[in-house]
N, C-alpha and C. Protein backbone atom coordinates (compact mmCIF):
# COMPACT_ATOMS: atom_id res chain seq x y z
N UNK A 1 0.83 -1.19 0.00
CA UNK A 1 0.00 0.00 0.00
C UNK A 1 0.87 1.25 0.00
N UNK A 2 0.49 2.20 -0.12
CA UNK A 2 1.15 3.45 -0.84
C UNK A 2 0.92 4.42 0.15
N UNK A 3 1.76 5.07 0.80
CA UNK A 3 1.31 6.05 1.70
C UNK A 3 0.20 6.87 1.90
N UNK A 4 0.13 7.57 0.61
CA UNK A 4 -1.18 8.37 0.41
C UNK A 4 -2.55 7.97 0.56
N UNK A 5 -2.31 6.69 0.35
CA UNK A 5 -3.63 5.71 0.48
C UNK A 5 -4.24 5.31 1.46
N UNK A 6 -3.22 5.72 2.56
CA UNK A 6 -3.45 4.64 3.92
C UNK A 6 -4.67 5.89 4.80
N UNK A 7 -5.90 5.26 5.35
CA UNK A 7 -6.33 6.42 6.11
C UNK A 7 -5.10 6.93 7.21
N UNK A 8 -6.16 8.19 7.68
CA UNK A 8 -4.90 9.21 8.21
C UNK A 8 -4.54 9.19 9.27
N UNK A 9 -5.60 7.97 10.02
CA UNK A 9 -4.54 7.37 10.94
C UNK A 9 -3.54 6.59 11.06
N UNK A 10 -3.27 5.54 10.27
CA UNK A 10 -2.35 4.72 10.02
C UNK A 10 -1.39 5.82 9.45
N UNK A 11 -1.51 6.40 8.46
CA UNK A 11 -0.65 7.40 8.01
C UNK A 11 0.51 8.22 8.50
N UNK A 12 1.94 7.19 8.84
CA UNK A 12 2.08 8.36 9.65
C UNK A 12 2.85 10.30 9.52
N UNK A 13 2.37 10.27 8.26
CA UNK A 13 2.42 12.21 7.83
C UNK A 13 1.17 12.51 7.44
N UNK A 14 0.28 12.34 7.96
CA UNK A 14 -0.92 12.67 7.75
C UNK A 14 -0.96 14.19 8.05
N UNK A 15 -0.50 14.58 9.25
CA UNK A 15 -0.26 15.59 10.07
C UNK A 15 0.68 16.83 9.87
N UNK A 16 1.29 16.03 8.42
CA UNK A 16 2.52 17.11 7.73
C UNK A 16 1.96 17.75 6.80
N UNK A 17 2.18 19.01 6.88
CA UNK A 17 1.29 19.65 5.74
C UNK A 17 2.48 20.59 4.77
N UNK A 18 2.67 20.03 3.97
CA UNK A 18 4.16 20.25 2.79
C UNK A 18 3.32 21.54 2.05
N UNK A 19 3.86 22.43 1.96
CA UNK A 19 3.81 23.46 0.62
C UNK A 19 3.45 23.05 -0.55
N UNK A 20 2.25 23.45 -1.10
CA UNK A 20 1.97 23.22 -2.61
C UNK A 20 2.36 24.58 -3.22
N UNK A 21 3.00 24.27 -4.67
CA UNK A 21 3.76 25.26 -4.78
C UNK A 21 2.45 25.41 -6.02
N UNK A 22 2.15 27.18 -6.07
CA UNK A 22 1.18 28.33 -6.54
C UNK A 22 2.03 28.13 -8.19
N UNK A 23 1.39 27.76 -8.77
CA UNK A 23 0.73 28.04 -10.40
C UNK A 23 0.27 29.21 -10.58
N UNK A 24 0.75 29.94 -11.40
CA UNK A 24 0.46 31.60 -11.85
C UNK A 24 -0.21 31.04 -13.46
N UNK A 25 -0.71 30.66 -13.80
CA UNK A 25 -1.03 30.05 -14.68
C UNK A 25 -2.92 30.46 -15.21
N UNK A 26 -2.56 31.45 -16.26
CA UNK A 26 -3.93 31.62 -16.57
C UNK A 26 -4.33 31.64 -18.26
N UNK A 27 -4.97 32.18 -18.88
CA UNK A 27 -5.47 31.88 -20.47
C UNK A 27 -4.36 32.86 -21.05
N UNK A 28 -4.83 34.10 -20.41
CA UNK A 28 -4.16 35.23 -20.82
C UNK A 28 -2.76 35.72 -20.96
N UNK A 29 -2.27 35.72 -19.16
CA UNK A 29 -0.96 36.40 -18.79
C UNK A 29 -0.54 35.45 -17.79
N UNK A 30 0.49 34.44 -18.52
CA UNK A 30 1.68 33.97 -17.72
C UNK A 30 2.70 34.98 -16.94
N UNK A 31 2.91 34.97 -15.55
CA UNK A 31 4.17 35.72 -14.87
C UNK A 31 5.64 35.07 -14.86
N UNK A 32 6.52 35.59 -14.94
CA UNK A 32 7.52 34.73 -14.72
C UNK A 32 7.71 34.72 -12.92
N UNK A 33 8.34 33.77 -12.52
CA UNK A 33 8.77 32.93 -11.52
C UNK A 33 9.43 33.71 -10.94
N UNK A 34 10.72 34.01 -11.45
CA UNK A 34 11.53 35.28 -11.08
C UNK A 34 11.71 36.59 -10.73
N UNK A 35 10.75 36.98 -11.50
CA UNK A 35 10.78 38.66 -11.85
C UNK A 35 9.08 38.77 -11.35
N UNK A 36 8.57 38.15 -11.97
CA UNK A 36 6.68 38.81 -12.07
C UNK A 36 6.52 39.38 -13.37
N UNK A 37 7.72 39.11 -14.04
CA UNK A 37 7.14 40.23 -15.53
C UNK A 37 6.54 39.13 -16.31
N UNK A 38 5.46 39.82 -17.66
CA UNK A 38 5.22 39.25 -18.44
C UNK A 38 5.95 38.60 -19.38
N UNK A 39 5.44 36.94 -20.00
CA UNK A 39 5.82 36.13 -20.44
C UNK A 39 5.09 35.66 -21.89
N UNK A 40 6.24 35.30 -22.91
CA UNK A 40 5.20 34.76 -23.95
C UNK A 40 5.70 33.81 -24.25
N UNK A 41 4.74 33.15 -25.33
CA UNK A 41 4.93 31.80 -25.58
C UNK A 41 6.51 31.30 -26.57
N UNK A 42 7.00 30.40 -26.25
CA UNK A 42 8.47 30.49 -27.02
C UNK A 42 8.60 28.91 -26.95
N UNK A 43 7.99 28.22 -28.00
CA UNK A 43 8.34 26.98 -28.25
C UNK A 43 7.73 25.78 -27.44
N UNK A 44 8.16 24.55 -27.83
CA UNK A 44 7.18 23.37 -27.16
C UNK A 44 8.68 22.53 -26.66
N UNK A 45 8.60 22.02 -25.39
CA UNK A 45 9.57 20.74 -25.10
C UNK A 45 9.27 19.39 -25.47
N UNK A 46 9.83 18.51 -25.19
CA UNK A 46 10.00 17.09 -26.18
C UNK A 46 8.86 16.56 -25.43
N UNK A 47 8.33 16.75 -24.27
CA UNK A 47 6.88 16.10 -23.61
C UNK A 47 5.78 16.87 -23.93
N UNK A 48 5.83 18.15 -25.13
CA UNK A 48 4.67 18.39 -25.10
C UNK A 48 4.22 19.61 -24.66
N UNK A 49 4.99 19.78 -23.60
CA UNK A 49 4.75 21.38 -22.42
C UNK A 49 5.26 22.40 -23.62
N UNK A 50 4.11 23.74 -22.89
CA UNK A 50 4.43 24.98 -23.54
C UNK A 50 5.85 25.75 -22.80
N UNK A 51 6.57 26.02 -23.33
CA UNK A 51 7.36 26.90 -22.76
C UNK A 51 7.04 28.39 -23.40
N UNK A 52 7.95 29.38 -21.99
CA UNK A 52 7.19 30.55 -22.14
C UNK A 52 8.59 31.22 -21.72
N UNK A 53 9.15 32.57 -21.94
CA UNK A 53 10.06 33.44 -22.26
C UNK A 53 9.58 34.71 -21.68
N UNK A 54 10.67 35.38 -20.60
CA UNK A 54 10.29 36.30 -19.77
C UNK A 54 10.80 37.35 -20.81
N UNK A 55 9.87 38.80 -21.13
CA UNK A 55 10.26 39.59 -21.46
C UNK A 55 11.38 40.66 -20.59
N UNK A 56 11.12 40.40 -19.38
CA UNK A 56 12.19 41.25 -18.65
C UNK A 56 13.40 41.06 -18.41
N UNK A 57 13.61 39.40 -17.75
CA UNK A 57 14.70 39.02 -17.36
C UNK A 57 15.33 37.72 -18.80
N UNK A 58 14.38 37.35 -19.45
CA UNK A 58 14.76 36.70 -20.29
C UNK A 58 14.92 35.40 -20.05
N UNK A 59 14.46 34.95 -18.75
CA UNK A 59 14.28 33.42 -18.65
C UNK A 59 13.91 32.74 -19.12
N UNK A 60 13.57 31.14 -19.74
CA UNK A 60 12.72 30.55 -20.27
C UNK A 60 12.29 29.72 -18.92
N UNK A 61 11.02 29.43 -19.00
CA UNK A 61 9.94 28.75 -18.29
C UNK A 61 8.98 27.63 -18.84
N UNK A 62 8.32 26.81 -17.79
CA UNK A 62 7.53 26.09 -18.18
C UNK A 62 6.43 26.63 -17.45
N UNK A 63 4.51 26.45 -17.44
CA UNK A 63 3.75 26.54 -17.07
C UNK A 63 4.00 25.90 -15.45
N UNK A 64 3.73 24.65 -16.15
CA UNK A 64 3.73 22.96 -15.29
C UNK A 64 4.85 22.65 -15.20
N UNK A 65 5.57 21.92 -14.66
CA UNK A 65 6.57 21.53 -14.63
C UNK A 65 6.09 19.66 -14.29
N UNK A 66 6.66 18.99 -14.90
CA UNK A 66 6.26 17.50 -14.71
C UNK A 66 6.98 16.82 -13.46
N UNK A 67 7.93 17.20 -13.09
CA UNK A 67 9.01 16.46 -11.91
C UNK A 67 8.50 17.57 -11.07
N UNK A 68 8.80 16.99 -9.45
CA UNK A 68 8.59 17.61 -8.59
C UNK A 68 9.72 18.37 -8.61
N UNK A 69 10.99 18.04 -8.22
CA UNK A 69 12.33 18.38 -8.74
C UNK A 69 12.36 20.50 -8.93
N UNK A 70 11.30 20.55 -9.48
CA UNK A 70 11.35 21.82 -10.24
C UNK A 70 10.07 22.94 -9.82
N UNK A 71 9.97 21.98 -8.57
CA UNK A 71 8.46 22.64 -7.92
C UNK A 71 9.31 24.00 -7.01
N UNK A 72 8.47 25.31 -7.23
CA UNK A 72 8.79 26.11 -6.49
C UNK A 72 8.51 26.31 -5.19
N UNK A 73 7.97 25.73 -4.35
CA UNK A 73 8.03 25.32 -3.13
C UNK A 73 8.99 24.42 -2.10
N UNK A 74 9.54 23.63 -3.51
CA UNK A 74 10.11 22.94 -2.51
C UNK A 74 11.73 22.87 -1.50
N UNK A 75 12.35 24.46 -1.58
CA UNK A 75 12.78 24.81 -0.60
C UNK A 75 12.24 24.86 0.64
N UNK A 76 11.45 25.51 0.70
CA UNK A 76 10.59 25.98 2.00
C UNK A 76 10.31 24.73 2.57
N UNK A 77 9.75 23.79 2.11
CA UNK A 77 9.50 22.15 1.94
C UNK A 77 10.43 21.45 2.61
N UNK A 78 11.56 21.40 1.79
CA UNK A 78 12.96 20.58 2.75
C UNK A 78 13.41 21.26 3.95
N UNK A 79 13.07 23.25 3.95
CA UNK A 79 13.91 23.59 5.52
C UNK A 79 12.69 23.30 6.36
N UNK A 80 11.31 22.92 6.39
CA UNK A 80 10.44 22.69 6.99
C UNK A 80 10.67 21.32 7.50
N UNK A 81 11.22 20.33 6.85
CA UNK A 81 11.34 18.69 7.20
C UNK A 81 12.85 18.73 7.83
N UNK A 82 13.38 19.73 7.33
CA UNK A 82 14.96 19.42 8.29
C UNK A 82 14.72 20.03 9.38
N UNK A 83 14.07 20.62 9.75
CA UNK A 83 13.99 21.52 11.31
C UNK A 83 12.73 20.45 12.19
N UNK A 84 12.71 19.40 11.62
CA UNK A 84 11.31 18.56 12.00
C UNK A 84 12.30 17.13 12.21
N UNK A 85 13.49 16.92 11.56
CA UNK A 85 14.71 15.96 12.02
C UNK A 85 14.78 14.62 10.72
N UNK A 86 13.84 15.05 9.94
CA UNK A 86 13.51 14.17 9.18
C UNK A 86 14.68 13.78 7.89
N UNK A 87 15.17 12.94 8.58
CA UNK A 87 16.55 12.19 7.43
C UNK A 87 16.51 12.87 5.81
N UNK A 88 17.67 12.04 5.46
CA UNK A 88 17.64 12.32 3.67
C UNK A 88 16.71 11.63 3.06
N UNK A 89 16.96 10.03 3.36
CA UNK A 89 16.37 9.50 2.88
C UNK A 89 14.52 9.60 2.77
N UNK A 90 14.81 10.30 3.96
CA UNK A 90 12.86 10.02 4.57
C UNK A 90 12.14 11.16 3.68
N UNK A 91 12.98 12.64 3.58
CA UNK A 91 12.74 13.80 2.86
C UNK A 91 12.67 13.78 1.64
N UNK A 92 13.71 12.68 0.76
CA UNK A 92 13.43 12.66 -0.66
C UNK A 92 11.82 11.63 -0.74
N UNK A 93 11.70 10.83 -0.05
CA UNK A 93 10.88 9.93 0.11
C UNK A 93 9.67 10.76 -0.15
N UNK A 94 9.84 11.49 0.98
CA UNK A 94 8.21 12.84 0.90
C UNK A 94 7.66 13.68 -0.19
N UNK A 95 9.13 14.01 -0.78
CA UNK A 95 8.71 15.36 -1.57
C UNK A 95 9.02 14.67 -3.06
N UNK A 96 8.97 13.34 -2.73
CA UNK A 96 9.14 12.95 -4.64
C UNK A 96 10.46 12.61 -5.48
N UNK A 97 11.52 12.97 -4.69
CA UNK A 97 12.05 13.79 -5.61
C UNK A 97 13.57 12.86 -4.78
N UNK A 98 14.78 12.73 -5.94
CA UNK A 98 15.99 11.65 -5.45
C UNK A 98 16.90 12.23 -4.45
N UNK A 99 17.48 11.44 -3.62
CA UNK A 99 18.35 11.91 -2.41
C UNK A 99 19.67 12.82 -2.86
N UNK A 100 19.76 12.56 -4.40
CA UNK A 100 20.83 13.54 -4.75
C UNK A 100 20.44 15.06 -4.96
N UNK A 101 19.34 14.78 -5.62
CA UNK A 101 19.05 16.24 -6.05
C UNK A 101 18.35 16.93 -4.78
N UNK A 102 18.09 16.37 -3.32
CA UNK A 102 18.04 16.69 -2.44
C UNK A 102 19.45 17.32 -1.62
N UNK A 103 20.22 16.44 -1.77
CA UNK A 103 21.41 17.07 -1.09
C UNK A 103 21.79 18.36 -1.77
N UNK A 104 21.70 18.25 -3.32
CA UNK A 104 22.23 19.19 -4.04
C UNK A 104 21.80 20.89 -3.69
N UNK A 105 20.08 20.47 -3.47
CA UNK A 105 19.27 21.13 -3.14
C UNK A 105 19.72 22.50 -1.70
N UNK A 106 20.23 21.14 -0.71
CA UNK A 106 20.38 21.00 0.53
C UNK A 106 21.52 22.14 0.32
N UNK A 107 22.33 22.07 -0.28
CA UNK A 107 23.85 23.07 -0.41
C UNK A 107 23.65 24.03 -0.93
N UNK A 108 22.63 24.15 -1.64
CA UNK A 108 22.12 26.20 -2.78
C UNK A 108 21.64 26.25 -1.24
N UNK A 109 20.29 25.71 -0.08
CA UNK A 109 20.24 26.50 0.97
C UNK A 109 20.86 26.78 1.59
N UNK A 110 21.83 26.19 1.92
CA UNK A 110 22.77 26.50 2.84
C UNK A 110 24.04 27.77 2.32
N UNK A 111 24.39 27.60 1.01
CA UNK A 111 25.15 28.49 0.72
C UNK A 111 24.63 30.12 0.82
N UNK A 112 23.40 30.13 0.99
CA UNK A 112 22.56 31.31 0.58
C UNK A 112 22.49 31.80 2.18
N UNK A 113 22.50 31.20 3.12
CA UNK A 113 22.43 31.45 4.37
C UNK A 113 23.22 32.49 5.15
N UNK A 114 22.86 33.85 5.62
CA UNK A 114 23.89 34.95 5.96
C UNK A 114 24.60 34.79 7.07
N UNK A 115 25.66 34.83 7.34
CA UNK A 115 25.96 34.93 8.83
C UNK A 115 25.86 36.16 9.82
N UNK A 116 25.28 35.57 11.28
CA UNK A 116 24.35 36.61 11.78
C UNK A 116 25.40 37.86 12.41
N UNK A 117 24.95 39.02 12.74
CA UNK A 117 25.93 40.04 13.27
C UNK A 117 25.88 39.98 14.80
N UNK A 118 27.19 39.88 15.21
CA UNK A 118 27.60 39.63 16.31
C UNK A 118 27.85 40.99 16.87
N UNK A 119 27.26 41.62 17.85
CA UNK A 119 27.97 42.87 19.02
C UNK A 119 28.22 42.51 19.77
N UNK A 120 29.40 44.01 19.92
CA UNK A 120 30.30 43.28 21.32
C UNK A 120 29.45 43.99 22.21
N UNK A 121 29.68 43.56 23.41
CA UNK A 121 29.50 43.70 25.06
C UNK A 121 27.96 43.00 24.87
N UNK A 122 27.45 42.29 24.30
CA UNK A 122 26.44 41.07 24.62
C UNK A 122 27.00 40.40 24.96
N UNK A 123 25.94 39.41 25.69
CA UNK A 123 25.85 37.87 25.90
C UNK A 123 24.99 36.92 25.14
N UNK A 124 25.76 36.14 24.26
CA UNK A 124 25.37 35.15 24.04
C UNK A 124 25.11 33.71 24.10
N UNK A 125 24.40 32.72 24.06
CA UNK A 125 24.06 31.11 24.81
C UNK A 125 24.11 30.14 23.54
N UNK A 126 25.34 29.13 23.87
CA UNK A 126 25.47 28.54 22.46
C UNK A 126 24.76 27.26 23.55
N UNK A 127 24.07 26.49 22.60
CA UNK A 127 24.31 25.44 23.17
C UNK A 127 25.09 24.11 22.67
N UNK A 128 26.07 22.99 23.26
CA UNK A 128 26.54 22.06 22.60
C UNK A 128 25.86 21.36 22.34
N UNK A 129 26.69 20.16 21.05
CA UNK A 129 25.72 18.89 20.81
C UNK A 129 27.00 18.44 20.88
N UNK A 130 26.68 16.90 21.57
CA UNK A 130 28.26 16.14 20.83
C UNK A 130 27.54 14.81 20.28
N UNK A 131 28.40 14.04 19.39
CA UNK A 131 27.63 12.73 18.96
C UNK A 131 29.13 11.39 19.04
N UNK A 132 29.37 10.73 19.41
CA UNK A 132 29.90 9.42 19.13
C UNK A 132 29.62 8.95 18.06
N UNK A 133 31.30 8.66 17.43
CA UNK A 133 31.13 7.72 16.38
C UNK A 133 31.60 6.26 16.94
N UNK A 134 32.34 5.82 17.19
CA UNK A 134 32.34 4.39 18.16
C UNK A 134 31.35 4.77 19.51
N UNK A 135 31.61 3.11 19.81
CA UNK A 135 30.74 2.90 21.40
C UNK A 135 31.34 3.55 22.27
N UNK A 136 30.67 4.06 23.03
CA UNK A 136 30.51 5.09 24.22
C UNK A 136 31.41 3.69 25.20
N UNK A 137 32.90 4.34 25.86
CA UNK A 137 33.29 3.92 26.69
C UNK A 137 32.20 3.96 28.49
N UNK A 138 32.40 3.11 28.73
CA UNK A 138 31.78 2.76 30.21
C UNK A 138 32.58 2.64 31.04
């Protein structure tokens, strides 16, 4: 049986509520992703999808995107499941999508991350973690 399938008690992420990532997607006026500027139509990919071409920034885009992989939510998605303790494996598991292009994922957030400003004459409270890699002497 398939996770999604299972009622939501047996389920056990029933209770996780992941980001669906917002489709700007209408008859008229595609936005781009990036910018918000208007977009027009610029060719078909090998599955079929319309692609679409930002007049401002000059991106190319898809409407839909078929892989989760390419879902715009799913940053917010993985720092939501890593602050929740939830493994690699368990996170690619959730959001669809392979443990590589998760890690890969994992390193654009982290590189993007500022380091915070420190003043002097505060106090600040670190707290430790330590972990063992062999058995804990007794």
């Amino acid at each position: 049986m398939n996770l999604h399938t299972l009622p939501p008690k047996k389920n056990p992420f029933a209770l996780l509520k992941l980001e669906k990532s917002r489709l700007d997607v209408s008859t008229s006026v595609i936005k781009c992703r990036y910018c918000d500027g208007k977009c027009i139509k610029n060719g078909k990919e090998k599955n079929g999808q319309q692609r679409y071409l930002c007049k401002n920034c000059k991106k190319s885009q898809q409407a839909v995107y078929q892989f989760n992989a390419y879902s715009t939510a799913l940053n917010n998605n993985i720092i939501a499941l890593t602050k929740e303790g939830v493994g690699i494996r368990g996170t690619a598991r959730l959001l669809g999508i392979s443990p590589t292009t998760l890690i890969n994922r994992i390193k654009k957030i982290a590189s993007e991350i500022k380091e915070p400003v420190l003043s002097k004459g505060k106090t600040y409270e670190v707290d430790e973690l330590r972990t063992f890699i062999k058995k804990k002497k007794t």
